[in-house]
N, C-alpha and C. Protein backbone atom coordinates (compact mmCIF):
# COMPACT_ATOMS: atom_id res chain seq x y z
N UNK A 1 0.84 -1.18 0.00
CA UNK A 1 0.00 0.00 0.00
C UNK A 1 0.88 1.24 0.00
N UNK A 2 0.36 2.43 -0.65
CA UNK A 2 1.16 3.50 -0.46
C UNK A 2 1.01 4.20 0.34
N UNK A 3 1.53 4.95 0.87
CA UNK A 3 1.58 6.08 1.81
C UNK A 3 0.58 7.08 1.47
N UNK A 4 -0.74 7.18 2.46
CA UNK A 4 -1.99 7.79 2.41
C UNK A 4 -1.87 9.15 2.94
N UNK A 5 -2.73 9.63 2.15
CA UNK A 5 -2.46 11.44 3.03
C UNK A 5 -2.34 11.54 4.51
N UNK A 6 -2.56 12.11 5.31
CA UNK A 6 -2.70 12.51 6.43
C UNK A 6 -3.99 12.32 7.00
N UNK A 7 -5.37 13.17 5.74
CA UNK A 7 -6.52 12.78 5.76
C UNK A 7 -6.63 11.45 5.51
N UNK A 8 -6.37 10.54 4.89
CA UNK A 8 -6.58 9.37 4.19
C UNK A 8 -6.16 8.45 5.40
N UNK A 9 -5.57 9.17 5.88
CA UNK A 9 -4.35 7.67 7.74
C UNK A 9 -5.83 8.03 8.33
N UNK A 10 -6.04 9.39 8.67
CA UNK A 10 -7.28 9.44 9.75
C UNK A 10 -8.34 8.67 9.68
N UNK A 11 -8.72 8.73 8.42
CA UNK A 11 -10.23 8.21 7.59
C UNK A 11 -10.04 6.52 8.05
N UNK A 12 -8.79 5.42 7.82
CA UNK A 12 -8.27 4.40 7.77
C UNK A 12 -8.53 4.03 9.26
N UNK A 13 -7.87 5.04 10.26
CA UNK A 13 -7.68 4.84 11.82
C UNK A 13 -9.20 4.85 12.45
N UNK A 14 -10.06 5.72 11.85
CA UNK A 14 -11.37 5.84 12.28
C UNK A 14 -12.06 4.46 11.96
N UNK A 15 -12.07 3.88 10.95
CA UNK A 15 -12.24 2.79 9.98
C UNK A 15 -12.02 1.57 11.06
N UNK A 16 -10.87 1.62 11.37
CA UNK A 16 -10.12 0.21 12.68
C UNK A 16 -10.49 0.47 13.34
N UNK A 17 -10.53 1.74 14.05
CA UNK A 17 -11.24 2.08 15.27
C UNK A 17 -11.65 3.03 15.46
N UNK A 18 -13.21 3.28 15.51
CA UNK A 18 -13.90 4.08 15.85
C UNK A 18 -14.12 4.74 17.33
N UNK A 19 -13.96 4.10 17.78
CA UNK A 19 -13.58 4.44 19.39
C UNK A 19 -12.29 5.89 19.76
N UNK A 20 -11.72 5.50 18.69
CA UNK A 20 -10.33 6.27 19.11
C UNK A 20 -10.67 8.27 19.94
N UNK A 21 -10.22 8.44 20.24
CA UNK A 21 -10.27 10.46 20.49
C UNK A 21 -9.37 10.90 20.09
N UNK A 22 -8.06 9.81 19.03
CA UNK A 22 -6.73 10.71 18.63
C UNK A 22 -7.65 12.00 17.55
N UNK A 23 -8.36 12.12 17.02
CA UNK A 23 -8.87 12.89 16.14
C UNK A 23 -9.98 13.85 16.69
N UNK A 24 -10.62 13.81 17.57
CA UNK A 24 -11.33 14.51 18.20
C UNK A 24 -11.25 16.51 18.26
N UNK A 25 -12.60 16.80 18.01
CA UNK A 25 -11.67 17.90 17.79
C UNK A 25 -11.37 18.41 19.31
N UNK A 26 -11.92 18.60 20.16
CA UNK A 26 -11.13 18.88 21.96
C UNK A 26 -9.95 18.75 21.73
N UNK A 27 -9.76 17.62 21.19
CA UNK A 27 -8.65 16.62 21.63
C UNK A 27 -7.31 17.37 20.94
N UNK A 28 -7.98 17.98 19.50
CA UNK A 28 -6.75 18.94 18.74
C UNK A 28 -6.73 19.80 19.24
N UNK A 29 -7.79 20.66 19.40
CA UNK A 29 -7.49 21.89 19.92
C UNK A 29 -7.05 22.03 21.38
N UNK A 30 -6.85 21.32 21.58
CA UNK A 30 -6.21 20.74 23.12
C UNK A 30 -4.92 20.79 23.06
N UNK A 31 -4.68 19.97 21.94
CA UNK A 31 -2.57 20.16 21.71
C UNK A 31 -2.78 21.16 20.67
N UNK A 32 -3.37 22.08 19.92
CA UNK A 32 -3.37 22.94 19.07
C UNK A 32 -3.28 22.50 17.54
N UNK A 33 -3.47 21.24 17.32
CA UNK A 33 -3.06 20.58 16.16
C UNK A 33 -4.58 20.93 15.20
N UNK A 34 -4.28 21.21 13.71
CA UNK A 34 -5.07 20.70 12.66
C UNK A 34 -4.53 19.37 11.37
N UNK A 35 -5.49 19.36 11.03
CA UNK A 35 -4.96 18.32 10.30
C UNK A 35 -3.90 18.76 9.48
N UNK A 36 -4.14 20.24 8.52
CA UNK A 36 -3.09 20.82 7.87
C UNK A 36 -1.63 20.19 8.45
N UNK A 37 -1.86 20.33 9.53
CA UNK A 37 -0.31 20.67 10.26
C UNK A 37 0.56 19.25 10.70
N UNK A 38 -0.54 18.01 9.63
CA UNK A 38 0.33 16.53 9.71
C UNK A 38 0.68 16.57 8.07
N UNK A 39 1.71 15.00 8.22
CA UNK A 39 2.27 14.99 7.26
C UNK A 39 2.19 13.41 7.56
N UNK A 40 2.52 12.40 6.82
CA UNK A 40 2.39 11.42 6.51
C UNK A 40 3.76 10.51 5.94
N UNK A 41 4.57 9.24 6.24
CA UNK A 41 5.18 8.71 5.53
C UNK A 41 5.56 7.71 6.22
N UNK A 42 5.71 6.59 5.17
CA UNK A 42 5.93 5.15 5.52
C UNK A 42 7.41 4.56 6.20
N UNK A 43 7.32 4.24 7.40
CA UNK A 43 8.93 3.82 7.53
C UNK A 43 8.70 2.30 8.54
N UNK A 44 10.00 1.62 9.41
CA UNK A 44 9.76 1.26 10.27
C UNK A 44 10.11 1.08 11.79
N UNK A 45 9.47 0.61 12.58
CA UNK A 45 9.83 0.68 14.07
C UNK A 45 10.32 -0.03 15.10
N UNK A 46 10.92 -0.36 16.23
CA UNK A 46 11.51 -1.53 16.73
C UNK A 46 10.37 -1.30 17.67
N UNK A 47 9.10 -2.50 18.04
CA UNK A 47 8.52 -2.26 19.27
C UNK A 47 8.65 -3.88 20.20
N UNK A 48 7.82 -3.95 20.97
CA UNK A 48 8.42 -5.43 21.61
C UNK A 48 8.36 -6.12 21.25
N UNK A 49 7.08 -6.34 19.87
CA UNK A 49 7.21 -7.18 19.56
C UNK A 49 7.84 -7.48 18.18
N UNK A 50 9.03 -6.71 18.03
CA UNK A 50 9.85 -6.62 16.81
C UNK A 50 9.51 -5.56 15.73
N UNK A 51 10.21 -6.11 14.37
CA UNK A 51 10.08 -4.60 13.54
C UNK A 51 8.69 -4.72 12.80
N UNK A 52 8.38 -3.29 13.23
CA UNK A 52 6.62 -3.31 12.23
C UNK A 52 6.62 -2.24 11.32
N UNK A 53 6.10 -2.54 10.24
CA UNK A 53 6.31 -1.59 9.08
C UNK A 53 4.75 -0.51 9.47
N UNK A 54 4.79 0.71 9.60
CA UNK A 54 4.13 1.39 10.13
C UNK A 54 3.92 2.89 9.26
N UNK A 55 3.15 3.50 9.24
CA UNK A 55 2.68 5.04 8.68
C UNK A 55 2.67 5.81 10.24
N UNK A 56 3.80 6.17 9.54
CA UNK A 56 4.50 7.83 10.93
C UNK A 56 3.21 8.82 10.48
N UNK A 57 2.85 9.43 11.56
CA UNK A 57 1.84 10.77 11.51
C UNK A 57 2.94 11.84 12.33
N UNK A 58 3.27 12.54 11.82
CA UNK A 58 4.56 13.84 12.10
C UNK A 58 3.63 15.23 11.81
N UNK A 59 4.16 15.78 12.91
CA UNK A 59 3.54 17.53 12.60
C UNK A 59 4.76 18.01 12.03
N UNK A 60 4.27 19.02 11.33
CA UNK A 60 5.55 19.55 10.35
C UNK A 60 5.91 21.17 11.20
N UNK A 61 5.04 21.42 11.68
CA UNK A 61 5.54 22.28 12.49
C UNK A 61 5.32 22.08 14.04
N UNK A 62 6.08 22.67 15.25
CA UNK A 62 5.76 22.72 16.68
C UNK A 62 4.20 23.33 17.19
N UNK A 63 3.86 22.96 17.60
CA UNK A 63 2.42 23.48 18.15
C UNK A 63 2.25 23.86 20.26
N UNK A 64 0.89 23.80 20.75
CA UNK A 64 1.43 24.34 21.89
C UNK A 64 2.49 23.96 22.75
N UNK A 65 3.20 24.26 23.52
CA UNK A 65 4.58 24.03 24.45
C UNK A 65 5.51 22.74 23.94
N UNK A 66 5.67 23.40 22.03
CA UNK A 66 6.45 23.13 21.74
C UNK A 66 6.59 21.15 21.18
N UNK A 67 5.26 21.09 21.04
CA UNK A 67 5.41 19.51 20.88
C UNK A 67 5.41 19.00 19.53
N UNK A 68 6.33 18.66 19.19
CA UNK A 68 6.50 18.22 17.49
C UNK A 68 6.61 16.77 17.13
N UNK A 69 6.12 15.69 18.54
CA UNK A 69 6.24 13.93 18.49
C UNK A 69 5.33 13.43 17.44
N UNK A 70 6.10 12.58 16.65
CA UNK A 70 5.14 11.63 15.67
C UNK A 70 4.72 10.35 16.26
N UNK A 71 3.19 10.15 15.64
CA UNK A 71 2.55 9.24 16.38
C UNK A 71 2.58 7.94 15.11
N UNK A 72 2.50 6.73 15.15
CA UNK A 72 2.99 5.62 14.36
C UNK A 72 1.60 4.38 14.45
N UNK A 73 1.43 4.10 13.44
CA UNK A 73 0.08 3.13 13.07
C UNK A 73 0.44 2.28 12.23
N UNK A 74 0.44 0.87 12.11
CA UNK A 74 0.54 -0.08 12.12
C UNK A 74 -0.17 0.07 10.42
N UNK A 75 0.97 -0.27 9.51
CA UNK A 75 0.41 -0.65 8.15
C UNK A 75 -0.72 -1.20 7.64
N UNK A 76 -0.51 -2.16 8.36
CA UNK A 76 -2.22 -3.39 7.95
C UNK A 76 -3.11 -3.21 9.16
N UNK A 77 -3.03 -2.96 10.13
CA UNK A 77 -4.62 -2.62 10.55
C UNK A 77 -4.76 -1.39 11.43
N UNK A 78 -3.57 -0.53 10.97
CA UNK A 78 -4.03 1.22 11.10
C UNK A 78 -4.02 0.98 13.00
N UNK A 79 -3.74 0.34 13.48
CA UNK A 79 -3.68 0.27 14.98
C UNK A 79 -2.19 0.94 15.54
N UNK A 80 -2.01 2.11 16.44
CA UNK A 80 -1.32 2.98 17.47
C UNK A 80 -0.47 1.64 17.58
N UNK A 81 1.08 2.07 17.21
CA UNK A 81 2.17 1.27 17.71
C UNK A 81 3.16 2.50 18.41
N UNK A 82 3.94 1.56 19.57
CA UNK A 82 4.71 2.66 20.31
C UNK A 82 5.72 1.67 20.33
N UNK A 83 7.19 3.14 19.81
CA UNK A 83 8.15 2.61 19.55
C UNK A 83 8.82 2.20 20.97
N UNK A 84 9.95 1.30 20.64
CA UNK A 84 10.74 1.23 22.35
C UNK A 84 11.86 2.36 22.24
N UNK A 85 12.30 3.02 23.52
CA UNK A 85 12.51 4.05 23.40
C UNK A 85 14.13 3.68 23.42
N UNK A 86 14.70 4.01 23.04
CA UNK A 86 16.56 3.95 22.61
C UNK A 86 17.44 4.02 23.50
């Protein structure tokens, strides 16, 4: 699969899980984020349970107190993976 817009990861993540509040709008305007302000691209991650090929969600710019962390979803079923930390 190719690397989906930003809109297109959300639409996918809502899709797997509807439940989620990563998209919410509170929830943006809470960290100050719009969608504009993601970016999208395919790489991969070391998590416990080894390497998963994943779609990075990255803000391209800093938003309130400075937070610029990319959040990582799981290629095939769009499910929140967290990397192990280095």
């Amino acid at each position: 699969m190719k690397t989906p817009t930003a809109s297109g990861l959300k639409r996918a993540i809502l899709d797997a899980d509807p439940e989620t509040h990563f998209f919410d709008r509170k929830t943006m305007a809470f960290f100050g984020d719009t969608m504009r302000n993601f970016g999208t691209r395919k790489t991969t991650i070391e998590t416990r349970a080894g390497t998963v090929e994943v779609f990075e969600l990255y803000r391209k710019h800093a938003v309130n107190c400075g937070l610029r962390g990319s959040h990582y979803f799981n290629a095939s079923t769009f499910r929140a993976e967290f990397p192990i930390d280095l």
